[in-house]
Protein backbone atom coordinates (compact mmCIF):
# COMPACT_ATOMS: atom_id res chain seq x y z
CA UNK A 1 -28.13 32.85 1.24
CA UNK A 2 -29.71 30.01 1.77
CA UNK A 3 -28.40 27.23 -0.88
CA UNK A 4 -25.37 26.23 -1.82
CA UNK A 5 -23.48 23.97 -4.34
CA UNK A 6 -19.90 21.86 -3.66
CA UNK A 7 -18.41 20.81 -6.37
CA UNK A 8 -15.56 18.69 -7.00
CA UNK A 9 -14.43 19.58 -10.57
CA UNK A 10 -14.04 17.21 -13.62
CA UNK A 11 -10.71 14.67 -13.38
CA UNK A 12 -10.13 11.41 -15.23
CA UNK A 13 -8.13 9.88 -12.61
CA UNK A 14 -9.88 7.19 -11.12
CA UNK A 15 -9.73 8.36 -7.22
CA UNK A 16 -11.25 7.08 -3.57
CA UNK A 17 -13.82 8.50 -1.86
CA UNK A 18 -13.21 12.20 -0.43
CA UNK A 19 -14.10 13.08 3.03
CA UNK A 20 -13.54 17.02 2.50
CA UNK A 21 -16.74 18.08 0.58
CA UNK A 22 -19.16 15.89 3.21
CA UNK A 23 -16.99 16.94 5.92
CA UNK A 24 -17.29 20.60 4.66
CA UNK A 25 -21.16 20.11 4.53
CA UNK A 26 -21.66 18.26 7.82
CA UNK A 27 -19.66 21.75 9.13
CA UNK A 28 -22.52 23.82 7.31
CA UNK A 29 -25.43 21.94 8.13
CA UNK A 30 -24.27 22.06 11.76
CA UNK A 31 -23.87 25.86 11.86
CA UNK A 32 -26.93 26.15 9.70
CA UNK A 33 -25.47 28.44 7.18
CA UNK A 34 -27.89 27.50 4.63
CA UNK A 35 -30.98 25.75 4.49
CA UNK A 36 -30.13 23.58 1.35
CA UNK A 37 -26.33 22.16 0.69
CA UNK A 38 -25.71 20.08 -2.60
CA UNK A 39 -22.68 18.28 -3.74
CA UNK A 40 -21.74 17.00 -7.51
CA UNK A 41 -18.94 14.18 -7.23
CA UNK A 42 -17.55 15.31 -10.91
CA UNK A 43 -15.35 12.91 -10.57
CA UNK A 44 -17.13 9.81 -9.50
CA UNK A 45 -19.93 10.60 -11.99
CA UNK A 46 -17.51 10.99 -15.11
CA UNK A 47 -18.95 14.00 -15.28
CA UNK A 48 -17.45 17.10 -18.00
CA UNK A 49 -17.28 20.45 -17.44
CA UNK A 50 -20.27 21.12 -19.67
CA UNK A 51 -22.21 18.69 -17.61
CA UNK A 52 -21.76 20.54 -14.54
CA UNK A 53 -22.51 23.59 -15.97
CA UNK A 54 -26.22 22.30 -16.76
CA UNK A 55 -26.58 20.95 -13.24
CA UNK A 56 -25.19 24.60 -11.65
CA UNK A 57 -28.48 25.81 -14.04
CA UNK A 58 -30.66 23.26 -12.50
CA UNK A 59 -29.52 23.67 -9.19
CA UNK A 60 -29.55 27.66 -8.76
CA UNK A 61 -27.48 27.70 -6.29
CA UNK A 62 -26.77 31.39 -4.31
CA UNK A 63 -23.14 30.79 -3.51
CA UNK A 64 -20.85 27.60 -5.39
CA UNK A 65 -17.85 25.88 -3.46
CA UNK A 66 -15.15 24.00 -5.15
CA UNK A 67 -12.54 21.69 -3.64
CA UNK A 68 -9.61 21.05 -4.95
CA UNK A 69 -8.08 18.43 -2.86
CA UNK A 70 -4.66 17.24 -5.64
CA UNK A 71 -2.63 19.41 -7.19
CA UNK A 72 -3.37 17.67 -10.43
CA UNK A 73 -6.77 18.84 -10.35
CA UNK A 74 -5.73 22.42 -10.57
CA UNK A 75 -5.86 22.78 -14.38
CA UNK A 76 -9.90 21.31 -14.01
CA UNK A 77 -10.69 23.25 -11.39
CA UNK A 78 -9.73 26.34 -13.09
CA UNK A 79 -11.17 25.65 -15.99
CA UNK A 80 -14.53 25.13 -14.34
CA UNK A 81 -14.31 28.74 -12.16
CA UNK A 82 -13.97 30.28 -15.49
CA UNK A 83 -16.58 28.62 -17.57
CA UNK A 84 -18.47 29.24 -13.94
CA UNK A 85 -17.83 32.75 -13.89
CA UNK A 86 -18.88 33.55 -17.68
CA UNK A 87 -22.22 31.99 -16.98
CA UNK A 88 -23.40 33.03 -13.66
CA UNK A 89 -21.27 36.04 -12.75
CA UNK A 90 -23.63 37.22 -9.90
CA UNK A 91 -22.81 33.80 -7.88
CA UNK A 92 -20.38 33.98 -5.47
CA UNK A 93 -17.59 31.51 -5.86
CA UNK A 94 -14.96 30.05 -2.67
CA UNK A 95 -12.49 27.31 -3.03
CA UNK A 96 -10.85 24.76 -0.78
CA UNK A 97 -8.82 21.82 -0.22
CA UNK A 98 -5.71 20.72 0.15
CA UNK A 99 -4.03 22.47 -3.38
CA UNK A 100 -5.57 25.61 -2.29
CA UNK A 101 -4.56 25.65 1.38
CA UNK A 102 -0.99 25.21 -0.24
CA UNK A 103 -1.15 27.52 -2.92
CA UNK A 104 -4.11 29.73 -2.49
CA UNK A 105 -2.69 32.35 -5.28
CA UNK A 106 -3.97 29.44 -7.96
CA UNK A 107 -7.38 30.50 -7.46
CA UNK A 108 -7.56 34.02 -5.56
CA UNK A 109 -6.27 35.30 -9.16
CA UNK A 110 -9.74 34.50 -10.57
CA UNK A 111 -11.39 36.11 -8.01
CA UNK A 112 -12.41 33.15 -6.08
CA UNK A 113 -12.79 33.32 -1.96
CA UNK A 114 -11.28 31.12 0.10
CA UNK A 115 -12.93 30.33 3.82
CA UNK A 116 -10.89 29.70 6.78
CA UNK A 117 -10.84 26.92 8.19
CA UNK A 118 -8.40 24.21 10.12
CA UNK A 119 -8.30 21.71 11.92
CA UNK A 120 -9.57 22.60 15.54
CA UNK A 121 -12.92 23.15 13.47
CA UNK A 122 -12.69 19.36 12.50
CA UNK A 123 -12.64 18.01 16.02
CA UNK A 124 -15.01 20.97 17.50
CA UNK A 125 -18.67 20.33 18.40
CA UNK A 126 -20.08 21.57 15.20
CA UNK A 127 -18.59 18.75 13.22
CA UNK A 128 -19.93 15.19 14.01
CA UNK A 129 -19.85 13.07 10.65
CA UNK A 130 -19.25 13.66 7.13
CA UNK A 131 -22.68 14.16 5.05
CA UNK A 132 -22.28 10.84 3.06
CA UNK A 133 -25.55 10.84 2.21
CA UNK A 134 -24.84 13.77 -0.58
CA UNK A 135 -22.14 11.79 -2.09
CA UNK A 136 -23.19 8.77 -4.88
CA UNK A 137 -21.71 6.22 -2.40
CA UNK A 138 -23.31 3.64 -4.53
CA UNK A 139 -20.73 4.31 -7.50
CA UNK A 140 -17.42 4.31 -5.27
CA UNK A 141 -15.10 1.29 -5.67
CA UNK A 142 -14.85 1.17 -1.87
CA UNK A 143 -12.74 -1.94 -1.46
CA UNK A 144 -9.76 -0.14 -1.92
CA UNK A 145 -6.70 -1.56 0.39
CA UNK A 146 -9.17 -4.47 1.81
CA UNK A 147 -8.36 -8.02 1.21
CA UNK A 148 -11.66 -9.67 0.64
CA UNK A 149 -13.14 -7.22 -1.45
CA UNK A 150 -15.42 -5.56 1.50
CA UNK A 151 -17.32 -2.31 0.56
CA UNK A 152 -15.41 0.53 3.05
CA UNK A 153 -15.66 4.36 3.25
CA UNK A 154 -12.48 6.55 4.78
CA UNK A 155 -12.95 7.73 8.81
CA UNK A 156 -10.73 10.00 10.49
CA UNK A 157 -9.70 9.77 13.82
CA UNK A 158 -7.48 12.67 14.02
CA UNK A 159 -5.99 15.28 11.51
CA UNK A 160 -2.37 16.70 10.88
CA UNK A 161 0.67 15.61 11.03
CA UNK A 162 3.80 16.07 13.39
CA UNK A 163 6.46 15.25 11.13
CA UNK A 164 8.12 17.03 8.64
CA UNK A 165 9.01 15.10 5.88
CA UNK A 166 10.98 16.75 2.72
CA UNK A 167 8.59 15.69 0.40
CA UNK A 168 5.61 16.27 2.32
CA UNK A 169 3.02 19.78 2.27
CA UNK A 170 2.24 18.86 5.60
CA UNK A 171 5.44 20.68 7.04
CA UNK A 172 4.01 23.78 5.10
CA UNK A 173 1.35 23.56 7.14
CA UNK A 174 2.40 23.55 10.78
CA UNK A 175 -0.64 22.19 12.12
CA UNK A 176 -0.85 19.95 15.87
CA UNK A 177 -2.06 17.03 15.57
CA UNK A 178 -5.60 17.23 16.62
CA UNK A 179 -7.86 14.45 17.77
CA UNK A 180 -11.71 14.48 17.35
CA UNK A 181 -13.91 12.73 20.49
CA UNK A 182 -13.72 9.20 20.86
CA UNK A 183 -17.23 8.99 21.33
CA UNK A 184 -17.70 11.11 17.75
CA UNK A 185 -15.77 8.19 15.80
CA UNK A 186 -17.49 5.33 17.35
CA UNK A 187 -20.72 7.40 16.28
CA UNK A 188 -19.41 8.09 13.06
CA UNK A 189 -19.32 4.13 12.63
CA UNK A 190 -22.77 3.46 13.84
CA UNK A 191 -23.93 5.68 11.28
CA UNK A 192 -22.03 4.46 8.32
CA UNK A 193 -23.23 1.24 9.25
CA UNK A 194 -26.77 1.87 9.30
CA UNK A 195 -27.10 3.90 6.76
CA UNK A 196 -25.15 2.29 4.35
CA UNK A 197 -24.90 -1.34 5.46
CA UNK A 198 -20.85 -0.73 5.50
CA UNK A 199 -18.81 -2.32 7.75
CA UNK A 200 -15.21 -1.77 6.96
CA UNK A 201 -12.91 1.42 7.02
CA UNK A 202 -10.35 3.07 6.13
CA UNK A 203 -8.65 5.12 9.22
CA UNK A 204 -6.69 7.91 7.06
CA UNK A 205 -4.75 9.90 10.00
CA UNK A 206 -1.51 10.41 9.05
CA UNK A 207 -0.61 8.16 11.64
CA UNK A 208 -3.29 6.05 13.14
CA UNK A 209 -0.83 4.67 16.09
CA UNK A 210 0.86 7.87 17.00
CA UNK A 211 -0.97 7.86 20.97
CA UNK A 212 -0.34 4.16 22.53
CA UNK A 213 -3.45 5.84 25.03
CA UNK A 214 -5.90 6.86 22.55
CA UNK A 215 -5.35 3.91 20.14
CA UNK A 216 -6.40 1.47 23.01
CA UNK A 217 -9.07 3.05 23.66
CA UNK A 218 -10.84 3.66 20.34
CA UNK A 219 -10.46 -0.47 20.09
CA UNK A 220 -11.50 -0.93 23.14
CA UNK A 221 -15.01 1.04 22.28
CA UNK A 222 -15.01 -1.02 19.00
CA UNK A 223 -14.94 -4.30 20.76
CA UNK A 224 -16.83 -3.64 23.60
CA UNK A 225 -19.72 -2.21 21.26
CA UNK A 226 -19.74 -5.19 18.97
CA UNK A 227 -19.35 -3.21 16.03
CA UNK A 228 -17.83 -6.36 14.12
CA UNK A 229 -15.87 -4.49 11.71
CA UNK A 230 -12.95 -4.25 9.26
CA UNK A 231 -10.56 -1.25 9.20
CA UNK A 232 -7.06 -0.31 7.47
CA UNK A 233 -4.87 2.50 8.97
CA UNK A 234 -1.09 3.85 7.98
CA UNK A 235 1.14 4.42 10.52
CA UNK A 236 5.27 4.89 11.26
CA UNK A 237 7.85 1.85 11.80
CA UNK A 238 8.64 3.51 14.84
CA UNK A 239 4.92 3.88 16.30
CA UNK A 240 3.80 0.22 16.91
CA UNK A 241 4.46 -2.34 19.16
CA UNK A 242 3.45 -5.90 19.82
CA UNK A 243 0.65 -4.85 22.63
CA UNK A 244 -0.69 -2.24 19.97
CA UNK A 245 -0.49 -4.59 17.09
CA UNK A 246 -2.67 -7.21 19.77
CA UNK A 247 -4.96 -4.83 20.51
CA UNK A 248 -5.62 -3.43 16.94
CA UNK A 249 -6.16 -6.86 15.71
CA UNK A 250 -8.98 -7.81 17.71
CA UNK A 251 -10.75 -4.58 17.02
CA UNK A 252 -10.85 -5.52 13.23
CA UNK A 253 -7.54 -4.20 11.46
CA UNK A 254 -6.90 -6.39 8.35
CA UNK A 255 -3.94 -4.17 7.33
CA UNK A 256 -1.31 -1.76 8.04
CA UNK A 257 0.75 0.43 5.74
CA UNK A 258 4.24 2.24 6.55
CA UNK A 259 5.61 5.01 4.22
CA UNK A 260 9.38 3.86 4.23
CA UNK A 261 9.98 5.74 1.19
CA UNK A 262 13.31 4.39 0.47
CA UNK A 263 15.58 1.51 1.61
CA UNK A 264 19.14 3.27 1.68
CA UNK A 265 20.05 5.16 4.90
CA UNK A 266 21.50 8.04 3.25
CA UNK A 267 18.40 9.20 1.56
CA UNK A 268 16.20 8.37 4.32
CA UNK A 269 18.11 11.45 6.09
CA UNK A 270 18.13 13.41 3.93
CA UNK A 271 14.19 13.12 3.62
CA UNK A 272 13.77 13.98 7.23
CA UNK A 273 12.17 10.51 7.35
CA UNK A 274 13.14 10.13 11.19
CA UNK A 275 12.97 6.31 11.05
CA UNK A 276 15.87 3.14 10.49
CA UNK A 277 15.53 0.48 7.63
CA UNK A 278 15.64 -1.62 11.05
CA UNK A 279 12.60 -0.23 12.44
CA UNK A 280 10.85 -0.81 8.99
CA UNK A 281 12.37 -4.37 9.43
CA UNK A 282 11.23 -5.20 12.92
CA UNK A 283 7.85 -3.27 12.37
CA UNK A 284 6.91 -5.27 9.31
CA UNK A 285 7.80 -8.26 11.04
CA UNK A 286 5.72 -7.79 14.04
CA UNK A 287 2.78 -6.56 11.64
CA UNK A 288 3.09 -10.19 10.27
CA UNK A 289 3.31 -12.19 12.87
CA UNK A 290 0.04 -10.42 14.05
CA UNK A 291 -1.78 -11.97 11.44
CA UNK A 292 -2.53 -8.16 9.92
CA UNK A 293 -1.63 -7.80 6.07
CA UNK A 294 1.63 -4.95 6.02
CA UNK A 295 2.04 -2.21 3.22
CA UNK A 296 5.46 -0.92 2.57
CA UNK A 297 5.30 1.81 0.71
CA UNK A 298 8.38 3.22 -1.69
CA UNK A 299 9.20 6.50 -3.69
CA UNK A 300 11.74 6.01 -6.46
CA UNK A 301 13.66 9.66 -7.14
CA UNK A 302 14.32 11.76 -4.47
CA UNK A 303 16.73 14.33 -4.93
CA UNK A 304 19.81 12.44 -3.09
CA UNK A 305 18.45 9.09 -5.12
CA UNK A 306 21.24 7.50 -7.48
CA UNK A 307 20.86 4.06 -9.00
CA UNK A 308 22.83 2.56 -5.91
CA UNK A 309 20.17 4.31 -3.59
CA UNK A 310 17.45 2.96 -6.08
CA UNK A 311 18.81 -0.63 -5.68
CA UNK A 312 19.22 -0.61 -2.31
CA UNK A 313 15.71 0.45 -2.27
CA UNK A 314 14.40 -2.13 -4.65
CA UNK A 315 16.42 -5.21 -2.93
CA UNK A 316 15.49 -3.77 1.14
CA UNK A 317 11.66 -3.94 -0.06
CA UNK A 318 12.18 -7.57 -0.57
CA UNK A 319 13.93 -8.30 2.58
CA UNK A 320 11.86 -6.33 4.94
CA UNK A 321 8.94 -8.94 3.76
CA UNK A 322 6.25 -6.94 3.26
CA UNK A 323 2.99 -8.50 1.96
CA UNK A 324 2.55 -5.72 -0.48
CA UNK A 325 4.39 -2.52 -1.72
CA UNK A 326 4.40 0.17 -3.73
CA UNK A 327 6.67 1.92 -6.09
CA UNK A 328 5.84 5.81 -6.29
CA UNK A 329 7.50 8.02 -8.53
CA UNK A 330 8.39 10.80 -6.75
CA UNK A 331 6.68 14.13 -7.15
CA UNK A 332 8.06 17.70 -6.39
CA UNK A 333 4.32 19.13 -5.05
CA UNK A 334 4.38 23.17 -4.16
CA UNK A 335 4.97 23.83 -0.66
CA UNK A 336 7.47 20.96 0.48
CA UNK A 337 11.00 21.22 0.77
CA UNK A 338 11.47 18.24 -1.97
CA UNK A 339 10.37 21.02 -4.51
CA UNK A 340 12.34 23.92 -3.15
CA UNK A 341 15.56 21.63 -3.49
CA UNK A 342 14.36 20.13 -7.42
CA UNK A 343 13.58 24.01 -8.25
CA UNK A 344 17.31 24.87 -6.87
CA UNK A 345 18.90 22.30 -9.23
CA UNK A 346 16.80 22.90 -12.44
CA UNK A 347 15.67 19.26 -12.32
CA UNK A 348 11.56 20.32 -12.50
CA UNK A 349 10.51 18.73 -16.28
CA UNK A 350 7.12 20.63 -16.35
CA UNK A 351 5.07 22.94 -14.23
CA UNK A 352 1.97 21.81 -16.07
CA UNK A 353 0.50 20.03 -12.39
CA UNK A 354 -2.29 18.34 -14.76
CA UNK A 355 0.68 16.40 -15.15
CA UNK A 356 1.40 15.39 -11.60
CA UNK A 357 0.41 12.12 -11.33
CA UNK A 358 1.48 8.77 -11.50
CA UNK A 359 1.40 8.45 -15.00
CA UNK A 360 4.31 10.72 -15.69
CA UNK A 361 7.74 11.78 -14.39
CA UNK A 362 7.96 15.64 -13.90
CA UNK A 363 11.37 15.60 -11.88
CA UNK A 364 14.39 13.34 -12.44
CA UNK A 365 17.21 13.94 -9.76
CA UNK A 366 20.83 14.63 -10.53
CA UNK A 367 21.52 11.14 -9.47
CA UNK A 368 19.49 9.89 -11.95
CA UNK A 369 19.89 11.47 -15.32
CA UNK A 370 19.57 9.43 -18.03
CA UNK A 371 17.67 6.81 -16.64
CA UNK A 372 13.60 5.96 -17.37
CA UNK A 373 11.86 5.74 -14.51
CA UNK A 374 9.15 4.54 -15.18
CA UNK A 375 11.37 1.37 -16.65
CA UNK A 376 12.64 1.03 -12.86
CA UNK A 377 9.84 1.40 -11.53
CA UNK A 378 8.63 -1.65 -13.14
CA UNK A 379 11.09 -4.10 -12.57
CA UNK A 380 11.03 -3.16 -9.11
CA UNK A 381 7.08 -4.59 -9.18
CA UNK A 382 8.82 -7.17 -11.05
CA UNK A 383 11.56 -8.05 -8.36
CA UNK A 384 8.99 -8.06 -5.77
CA UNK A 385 6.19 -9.90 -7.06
CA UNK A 386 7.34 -12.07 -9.78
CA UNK A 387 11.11 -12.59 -8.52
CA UNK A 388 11.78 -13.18 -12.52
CA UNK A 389 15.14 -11.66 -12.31
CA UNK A 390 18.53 -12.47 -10.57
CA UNK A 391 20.02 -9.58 -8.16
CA UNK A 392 22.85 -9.40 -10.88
CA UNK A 393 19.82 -8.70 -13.37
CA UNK A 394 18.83 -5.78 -11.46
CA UNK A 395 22.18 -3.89 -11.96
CA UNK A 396 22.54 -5.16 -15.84
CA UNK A 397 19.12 -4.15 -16.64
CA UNK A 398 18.88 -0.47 -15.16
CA UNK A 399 22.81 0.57 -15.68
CA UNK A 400 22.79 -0.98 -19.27
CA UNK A 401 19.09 0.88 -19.46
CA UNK A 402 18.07 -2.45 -20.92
């Protein structure tokens, strides 16, 4: 076979730019599985289904890939293998991403393949960069979690995750930590920037400070190379200190973001969190006095939430001093233990994943039956950033369900 087609199916959610299809393709070109690899950005483009169904015809392709990298894209990417497989039944068809690693049976049932592959083939010699140059960088909003409105792309560092988080797929998973060459990333950066005139990023390891070691030493490459650039990373409350939050900020981080996920105690243990509301405290702190912008990010309705959980929450997000949070709804994705439990007590609103996104509430907890979510959810933006109501407020406005 010698060309092939990525895809990543139709979705009206705006999104960021995904690494898996030019990572996939970097992986192909490098093994020279095909002489000619192609990717359609569906959802970039705006593209429908139709739509990519007269590009497969222009293309020709001998064998189609599709990612599907969110469970919400499920319902699109279905759609697409079917409308595929009417068409052009001789072309074979393989599927990948995230969704599918989780729950491969939503695809294999159409007869779709699905490659191996994990992460020891992201940080082996036959992956270097992702292909960028396939994707239509030019269309991405790329100043997504940057301050001044720089154009960035996403860079990883290192894949998986050694947590295991309730409401997490990683646990699912049960894949090390791995950690691609030093010398790879700095590469990686060199390349982005000359090719695309780009010089801020956006580190997405699950947690960019988890080795003290290797974080000094990808800074100290960035500094001592002159590479002048801008970067954003996520890490844990309990993985920073002052001497990596020095070093970090003279390589070019402009932010930091910390998953605290909730700001009472009781729930953070029963999330197998494995952090304190006074590591979040001292971590945000320290982040601040740095001079690097902090993210706190929240969920509102896991299944031990109540509305005394959900205040806590909302008031601790204001104390902690954050320069910016968010206010997730929770969602119960396959393969964690957060949707094992919400399947357990009947709480699951619709199995319809098109519908898991932020735009909707699928799961309500025992805890908090009754209440509107979403209506929380906004006044805890409220609370935070416009500091229009009085703590007494809070409680009259989500018990009365004003």
């Amino acid at each position: 076979m010698s060309k092939i087609l990525l895809i990543y199916p139709p979705w009206d959610v705006e999104c960021y730019p995904l690494m898996g299809l030019p990572i996939f393709a970097n992986i192909l070109k490098n093994a020279r599985m095909f002489t000619d690899i192609k990717i359609i950005d569906a959802i970039t483009l705006g593209l429908s289904h139709e739509k990519v169904i007269d590009m497969i015809r222009e293309i020709k392709p001998d064998i189609i890939g599709i990612s599907i990298p969110f469970t919400a894209m499920i319902k699109s990417a279905r759609k697409l293998i079917k409308m595929i497989k009417k068409e052009f039944n001789d072309i074979p068809i393989m599927a990948g991403g995230y969704h599918v690693r989780i729950s491969p049976e939503d695809v294999t049932d159409l007869g779709v393949e699905i490659p191996i592959m994990n992460t020891s083939t992201l940080t082996s010699p036959n992956y270097i960069m992702p292909e960028w140059d396939l994707m239509p960088v030019d269309k991405y909003k790329l100043s997504l979690y940057l301050v001044n409105g720089e154009k960035a792309l996403p860079i990883q560092a290192s894949f998986g995750c050694p947590f295991s988080c309730t409401f997490c797929c990683n646990s699912k998973l049960h894949e090390k930590v791995k950690n691609r060459p030093i010398d790879d990333v700095i590469n990686e950066i060199k390349y982005v920037i000359d090719k695309f005139d780009v010089r801020a990023f956006h580190f997405w390891d699950e947690t960019f400070t988890l080795n003290k070691k290797r974080v000094n030493e990808i800074c100290d490459r960035i500094v001592y190379e002159k590479l002048n650039i801008l970067w954003t990373a996520q890490t844990r409350a309990n993985k920073i200190d002052n001497d990596v939050l020095e070093k970090i900020r003279e390589a070019g981080c402009v932010r930091l973001s910390i998953g605290v996920e909730s700001g009472n105690s009781r729930v953070l243990k029963s999330i197998n969190k494995g952090i304190k509301l006074s590591d979040v405290k001292n971590a945000i702190n320290m982040i601040n006095e740095h001079g690097i912008v902090s993210y706190a990010g929240f969920m509102i309705g896991h299944v031990e939430d109540d509305i005394e959980s959900i205040i806590d929450t909302i008031e601790f997000a204001n104390k902690c001093n954050p320069k910016f949070v968010g206010f997730r709804i929770a969602i119960p994705y396959p393969g964690c233990k957060f949707r094992d439990d919400a399947e357990e007590k009947g709480r699951i609103l619709t199995n319809d994943f098109s519908k898991y996104t932020d735009d909707n509430i699928v799961y309500i907890p025992d805890g908090l039956e009754g209440y509107d979510l979403k209506k929380i959810q906004k006044i805890a933006y409220a609370w935070f950033y416009v500091q229009s109501y009085t703590g007494l407020s809070i409680y009259l406005i989500i018990v009365l369900k004003i």
